[in-house]
C-alpha atoms as a PDB file:
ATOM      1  CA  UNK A   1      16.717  28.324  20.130  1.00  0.00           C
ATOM      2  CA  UNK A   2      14.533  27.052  23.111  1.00  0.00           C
ATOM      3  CA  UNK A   3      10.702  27.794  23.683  1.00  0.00           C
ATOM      4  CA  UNK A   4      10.881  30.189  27.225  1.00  0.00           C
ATOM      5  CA  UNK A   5       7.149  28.987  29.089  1.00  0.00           C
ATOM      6  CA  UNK A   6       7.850  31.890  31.367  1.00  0.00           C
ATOM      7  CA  UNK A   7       7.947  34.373  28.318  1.00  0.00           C
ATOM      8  CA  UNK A   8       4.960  33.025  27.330  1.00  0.00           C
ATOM      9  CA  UNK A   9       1.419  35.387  26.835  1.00  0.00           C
ATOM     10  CA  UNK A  10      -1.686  33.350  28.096  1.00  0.00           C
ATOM     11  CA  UNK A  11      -2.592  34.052  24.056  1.00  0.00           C
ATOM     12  CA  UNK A  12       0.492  31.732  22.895  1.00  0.00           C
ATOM     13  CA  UNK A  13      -0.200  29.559  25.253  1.00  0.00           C
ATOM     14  CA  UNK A  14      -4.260  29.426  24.187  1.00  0.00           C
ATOM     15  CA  UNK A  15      -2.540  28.587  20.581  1.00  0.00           C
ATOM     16  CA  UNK A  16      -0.823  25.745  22.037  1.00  0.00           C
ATOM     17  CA  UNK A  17      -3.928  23.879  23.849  1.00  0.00           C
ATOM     18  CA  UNK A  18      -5.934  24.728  20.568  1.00  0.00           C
ATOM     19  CA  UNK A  19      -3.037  22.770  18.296  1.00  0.00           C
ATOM     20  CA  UNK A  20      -3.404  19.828  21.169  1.00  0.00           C
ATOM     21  CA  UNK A  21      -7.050  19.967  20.508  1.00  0.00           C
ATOM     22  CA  UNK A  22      -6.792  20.213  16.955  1.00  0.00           C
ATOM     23  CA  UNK A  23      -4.339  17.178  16.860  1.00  0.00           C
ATOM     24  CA  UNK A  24      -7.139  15.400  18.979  1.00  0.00           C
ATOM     25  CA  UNK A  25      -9.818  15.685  16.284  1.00  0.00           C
ATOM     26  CA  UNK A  26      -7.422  12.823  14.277  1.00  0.00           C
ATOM     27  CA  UNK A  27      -8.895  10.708  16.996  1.00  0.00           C
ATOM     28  CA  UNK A  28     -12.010  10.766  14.838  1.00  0.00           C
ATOM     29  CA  UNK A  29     -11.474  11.118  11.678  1.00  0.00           C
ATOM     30  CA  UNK A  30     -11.329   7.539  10.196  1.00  0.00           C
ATOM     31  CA  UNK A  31      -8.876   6.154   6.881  1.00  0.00           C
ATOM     32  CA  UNK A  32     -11.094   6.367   3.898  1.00  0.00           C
ATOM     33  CA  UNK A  33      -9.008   3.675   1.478  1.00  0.00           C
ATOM     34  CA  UNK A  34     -10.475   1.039   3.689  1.00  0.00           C
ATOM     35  CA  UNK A  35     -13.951   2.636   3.159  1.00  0.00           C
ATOM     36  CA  UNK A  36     -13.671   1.138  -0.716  1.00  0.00           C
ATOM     37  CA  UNK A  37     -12.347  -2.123   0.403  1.00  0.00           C
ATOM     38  CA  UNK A  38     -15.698  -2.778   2.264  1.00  0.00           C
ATOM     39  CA  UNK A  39     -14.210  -1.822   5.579  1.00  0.00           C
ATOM     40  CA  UNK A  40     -17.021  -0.449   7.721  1.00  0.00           C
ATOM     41  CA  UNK A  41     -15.465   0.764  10.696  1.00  0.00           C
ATOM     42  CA  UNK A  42     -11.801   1.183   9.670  1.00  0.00           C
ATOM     43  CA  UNK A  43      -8.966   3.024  12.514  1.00  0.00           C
ATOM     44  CA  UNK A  44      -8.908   6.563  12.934  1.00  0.00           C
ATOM     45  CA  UNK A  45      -5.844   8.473  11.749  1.00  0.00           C
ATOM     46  CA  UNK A  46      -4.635   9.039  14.804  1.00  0.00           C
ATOM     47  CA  UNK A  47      -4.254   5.594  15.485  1.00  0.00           C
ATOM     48  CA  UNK A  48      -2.196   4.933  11.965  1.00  0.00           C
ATOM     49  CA  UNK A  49      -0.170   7.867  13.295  1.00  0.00           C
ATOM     50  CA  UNK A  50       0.641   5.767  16.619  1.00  0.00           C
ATOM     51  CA  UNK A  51       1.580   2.475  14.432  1.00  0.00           C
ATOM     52  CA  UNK A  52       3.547   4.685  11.906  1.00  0.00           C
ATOM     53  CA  UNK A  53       5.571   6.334  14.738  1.00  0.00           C
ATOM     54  CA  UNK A  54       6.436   3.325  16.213  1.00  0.00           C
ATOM     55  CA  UNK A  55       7.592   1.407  13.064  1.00  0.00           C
ATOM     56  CA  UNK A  56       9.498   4.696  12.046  1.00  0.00           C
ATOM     57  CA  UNK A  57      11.522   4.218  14.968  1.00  0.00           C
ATOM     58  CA  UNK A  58      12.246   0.803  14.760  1.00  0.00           C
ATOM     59  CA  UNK A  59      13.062   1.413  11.288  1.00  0.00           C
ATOM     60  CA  UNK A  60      15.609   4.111  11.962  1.00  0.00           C
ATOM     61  CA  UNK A  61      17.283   2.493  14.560  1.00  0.00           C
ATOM     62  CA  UNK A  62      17.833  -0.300  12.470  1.00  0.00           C
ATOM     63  CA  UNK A  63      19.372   1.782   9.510  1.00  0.00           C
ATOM     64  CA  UNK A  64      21.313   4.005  12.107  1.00  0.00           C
ATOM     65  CA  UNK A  65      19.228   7.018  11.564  1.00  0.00           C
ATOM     66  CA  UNK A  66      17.907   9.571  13.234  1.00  0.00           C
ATOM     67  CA  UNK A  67      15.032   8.502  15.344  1.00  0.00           C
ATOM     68  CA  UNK A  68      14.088  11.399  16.779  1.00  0.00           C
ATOM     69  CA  UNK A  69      13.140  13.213  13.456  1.00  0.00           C
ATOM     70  CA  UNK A  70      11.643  10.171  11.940  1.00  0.00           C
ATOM     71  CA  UNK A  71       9.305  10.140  15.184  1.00  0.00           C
ATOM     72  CA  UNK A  72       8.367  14.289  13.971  1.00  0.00           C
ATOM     73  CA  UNK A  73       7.805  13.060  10.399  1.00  0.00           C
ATOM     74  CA  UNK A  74       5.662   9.872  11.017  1.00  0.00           C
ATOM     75  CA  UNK A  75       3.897  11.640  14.115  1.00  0.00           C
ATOM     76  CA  UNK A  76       2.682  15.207  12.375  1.00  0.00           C
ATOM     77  CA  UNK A  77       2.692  13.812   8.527  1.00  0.00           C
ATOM     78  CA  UNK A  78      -1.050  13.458   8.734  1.00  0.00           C
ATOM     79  CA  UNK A  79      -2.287  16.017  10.780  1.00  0.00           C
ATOM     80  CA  UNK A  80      -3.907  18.507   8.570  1.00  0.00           C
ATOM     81  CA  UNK A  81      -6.115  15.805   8.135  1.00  0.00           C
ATOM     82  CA  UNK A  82      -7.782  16.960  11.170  1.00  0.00           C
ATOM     83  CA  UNK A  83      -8.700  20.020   8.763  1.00  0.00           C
ATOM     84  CA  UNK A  84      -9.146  18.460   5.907  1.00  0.00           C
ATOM     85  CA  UNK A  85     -10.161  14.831   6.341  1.00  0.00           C
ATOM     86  CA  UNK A  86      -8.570  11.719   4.969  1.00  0.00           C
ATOM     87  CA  UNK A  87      -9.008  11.189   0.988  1.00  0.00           C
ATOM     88  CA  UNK A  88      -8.844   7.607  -0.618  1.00  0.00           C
ATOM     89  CA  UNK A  89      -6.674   7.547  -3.659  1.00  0.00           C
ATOM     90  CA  UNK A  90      -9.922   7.495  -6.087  1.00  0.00           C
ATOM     91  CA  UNK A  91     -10.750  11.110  -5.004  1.00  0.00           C
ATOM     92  CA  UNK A  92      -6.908  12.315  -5.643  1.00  0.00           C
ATOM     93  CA  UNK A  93      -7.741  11.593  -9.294  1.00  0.00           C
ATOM     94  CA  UNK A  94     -10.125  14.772  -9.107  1.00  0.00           C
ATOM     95  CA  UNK A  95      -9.198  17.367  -6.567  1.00  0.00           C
ATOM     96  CA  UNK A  96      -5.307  18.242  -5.771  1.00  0.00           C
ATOM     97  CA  UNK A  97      -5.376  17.304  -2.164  1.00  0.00           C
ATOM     98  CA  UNK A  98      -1.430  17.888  -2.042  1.00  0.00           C
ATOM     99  CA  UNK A  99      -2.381  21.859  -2.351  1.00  0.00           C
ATOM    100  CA  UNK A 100      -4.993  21.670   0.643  1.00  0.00           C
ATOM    101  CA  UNK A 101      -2.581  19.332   2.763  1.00  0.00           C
ATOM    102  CA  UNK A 102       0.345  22.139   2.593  1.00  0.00           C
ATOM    103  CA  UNK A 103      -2.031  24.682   3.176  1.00  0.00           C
ATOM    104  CA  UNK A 104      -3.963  23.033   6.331  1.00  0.00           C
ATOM    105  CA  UNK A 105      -0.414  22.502   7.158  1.00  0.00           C
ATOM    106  CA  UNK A 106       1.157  26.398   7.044  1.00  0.00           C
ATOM    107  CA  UNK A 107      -2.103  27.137   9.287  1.00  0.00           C
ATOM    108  CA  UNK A 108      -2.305  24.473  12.055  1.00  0.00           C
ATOM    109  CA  UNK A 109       1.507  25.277  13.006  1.00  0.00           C
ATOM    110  CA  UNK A 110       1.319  29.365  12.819  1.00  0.00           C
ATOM    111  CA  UNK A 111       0.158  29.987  15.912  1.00  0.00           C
ATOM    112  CA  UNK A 112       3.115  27.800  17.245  1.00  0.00           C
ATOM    113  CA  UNK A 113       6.338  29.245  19.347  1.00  0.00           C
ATOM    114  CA  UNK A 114       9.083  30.015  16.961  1.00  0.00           C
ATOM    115  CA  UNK A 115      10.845  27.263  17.609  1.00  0.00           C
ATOM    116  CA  UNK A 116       9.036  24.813  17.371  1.00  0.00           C
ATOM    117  CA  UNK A 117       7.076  25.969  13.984  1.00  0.00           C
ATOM    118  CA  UNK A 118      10.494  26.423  12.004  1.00  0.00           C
ATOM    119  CA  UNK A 119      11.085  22.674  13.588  1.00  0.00           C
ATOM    120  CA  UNK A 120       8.404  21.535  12.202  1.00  0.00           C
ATOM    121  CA  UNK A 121       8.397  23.234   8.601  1.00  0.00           C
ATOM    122  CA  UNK A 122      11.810  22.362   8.110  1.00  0.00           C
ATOM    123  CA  UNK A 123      10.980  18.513   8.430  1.00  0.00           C
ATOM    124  CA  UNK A 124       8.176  18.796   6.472  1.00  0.00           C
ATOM    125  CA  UNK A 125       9.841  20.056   3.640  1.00  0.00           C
ATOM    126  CA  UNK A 126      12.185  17.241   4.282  1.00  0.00           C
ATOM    127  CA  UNK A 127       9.950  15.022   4.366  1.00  0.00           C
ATOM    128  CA  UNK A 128       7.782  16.045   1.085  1.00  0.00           C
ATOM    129  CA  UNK A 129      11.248  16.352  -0.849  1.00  0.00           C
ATOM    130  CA  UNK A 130      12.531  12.972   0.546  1.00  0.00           C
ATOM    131  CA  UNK A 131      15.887  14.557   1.220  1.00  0.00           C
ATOM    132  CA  UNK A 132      17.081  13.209   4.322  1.00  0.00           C
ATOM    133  CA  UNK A 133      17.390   9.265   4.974  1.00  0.00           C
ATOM    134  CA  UNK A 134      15.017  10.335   8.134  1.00  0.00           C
ATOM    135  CA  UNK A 135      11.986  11.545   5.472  1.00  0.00           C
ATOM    136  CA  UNK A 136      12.982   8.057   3.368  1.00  0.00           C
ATOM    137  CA  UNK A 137      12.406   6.142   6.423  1.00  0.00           C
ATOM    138  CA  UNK A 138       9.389   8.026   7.620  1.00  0.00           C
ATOM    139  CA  UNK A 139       8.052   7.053   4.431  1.00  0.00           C
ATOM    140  CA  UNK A 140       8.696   3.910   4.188  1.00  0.00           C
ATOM    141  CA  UNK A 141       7.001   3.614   7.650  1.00  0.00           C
ATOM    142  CA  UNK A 142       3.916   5.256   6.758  1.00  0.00           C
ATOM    143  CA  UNK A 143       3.540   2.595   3.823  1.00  0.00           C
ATOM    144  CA  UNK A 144       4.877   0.059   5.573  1.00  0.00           C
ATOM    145  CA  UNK A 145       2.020   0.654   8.288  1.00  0.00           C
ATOM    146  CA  UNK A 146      -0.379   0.166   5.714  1.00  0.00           C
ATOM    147  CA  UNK A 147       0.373  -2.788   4.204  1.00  0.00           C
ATOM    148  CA  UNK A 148       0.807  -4.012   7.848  1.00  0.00           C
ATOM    149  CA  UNK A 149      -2.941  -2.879   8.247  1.00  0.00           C
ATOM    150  CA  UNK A 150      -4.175  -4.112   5.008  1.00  0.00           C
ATOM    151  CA  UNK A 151      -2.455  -7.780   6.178  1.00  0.00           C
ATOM    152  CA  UNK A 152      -4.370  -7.681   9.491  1.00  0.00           C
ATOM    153  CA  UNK A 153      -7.415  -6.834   7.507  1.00  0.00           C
ATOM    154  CA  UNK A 154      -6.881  -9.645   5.277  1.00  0.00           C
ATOM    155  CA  UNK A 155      -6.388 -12.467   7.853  1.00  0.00           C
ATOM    156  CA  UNK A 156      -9.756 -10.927   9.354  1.00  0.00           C
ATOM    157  CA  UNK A 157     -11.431 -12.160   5.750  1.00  0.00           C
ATOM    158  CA  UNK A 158     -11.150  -9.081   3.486  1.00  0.00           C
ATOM    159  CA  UNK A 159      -9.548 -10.252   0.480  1.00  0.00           C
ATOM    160  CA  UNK A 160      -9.852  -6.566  -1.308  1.00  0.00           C
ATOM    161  CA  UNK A 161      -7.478  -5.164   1.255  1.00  0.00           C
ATOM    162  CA  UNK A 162      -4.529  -7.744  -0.397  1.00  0.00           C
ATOM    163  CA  UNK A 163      -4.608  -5.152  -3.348  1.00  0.00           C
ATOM    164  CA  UNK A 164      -3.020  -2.821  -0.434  1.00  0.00           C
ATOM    165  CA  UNK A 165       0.080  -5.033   0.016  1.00  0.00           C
ATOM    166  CA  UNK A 166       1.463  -5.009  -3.422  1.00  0.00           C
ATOM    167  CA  UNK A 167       2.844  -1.147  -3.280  1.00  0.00           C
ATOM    168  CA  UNK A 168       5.240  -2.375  -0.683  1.00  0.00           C
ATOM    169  CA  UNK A 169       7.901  -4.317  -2.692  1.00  0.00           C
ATOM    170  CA  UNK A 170       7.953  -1.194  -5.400  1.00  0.00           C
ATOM    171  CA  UNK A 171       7.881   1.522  -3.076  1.00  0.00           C
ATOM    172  CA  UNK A 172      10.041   0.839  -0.368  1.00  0.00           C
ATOM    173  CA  UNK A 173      13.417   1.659  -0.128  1.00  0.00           C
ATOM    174  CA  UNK A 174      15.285   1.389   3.053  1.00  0.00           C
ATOM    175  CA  UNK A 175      16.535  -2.134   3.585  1.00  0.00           C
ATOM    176  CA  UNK A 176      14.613  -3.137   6.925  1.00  0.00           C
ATOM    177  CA  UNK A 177      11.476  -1.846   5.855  1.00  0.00           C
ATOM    178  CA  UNK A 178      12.114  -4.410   3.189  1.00  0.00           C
ATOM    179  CA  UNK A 179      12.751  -6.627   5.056  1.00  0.00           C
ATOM    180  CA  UNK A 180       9.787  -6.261   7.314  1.00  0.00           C
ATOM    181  CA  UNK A 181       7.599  -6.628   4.039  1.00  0.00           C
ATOM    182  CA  UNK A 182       9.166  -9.278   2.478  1.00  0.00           C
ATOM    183  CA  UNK A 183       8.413 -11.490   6.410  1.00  0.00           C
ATOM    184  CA  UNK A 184       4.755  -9.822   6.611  1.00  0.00           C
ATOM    185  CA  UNK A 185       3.440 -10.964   3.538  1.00  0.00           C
ATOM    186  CA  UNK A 186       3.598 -14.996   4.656  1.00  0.00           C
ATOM    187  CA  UNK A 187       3.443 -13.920   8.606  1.00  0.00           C
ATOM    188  CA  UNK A 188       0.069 -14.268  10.273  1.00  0.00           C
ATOM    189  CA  UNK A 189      -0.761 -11.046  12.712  1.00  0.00           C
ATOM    190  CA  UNK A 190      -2.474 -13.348  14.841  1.00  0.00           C
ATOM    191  CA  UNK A 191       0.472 -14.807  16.020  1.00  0.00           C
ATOM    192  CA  UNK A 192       1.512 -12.871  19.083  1.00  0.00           C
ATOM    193  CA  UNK A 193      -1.443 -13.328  20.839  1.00  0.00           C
ATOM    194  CA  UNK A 194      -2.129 -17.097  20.205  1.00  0.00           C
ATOM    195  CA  UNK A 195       1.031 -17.482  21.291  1.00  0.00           C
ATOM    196  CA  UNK A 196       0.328 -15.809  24.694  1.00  0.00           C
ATOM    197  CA  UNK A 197      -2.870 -17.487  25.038  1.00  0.00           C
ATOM    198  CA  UNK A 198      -3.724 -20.119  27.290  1.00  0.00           C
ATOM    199  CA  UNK A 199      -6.692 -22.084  25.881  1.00  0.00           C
ATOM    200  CA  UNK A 200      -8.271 -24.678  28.032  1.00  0.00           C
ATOM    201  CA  UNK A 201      -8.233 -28.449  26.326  1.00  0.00           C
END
């Protein structure tokens, strides 16, 4: 089933900007684990989002997966944070944030065309059940982005953030992701640009 823009009401289409503008707020709303690791001015979820889509792909073309749907999963997996926030893994000990995510979830895609919100249920589902080597990988990316994160904050001089690179080796599970891990803990992520650099002598 297709979305019809010429069968559209100037309400649906209201429903649509407000979901774009919604999914904009993620601009601003920052990642609160780095908050505890002394972090002052950490990225915005958004831009984890952007990292996390791109590694998702890379990741699924590797394994011979489906890119597009890892692309979905790693792209809309955090959006009801524009609703909800971002909550560091000390506050999960006291509130059930999982609840509040689904439910920020049902709402921010209801006013959606048809097709697209059963899209986008039916790999979230997928994703939250890891049932499909698409929702493994999307995973894995969405770690994998972290500890890729938490390295760039450590070679910056935070040495809390290196407690964020041990969930990798237990937690992933597809075989580049891995393998990514495995290479990023001795890489330095200041590499590709002092490599492009010219410095004068």
């Amino acid at each position: 089933m297709k979305i019809k823009p010429e069968g559209m009401r100037a309400s649906e289409v209201d429903r649509v900007l407000n979901f774009l503008a919604e999914a904009g707020q993620l601009k601003r709303v920052k990642r609160s684990g780095w908050w505890v690791t002394g972090i002052k001015h950490p990225e915005s979820v958004a831009e984890h989002c952007f990292r996390c889509a791109v590694l998702g792909y890379l990741i699924a073309k590797a394994e011979k997966a489906d890119p597009y749907k890892v692309l979905m999963m790693c792209l809309f997996n955090d959006i009801h944070e524009a609703r909800i926030n971002d909550l560091h893994k000390v506050g999960h000990r006291y509130i059930d944030f999982k609840k509040a995510e689904d439910k920020a979830y049902s709402g921010q895609i209801s006013g959606l065309p048809g097709p697209v919100r059963l899209e986008m249920a039916l790999l979230r589902s997928q994703y939250a059940g890891q049932s499909t080597r698409e929702a493994v990988i999307a995973r894995d990316a969405d770690i994998l982005e972290c500890v890729l994160q938490a390295k760039e904050y450590l070679d910056a001089g935070n040495l809390h953030t290196r407690n964020f690179m041990r969930v990798g080796e237990k937690y992933l599970k597809s075989r580049f992701a891995r393998k990514l891990f495995l290479r990023l803990k001795k890489w330095d992520s200041s590499r590709w640009w002092r490599e492009l650099a010219v410095f004068e002598r």
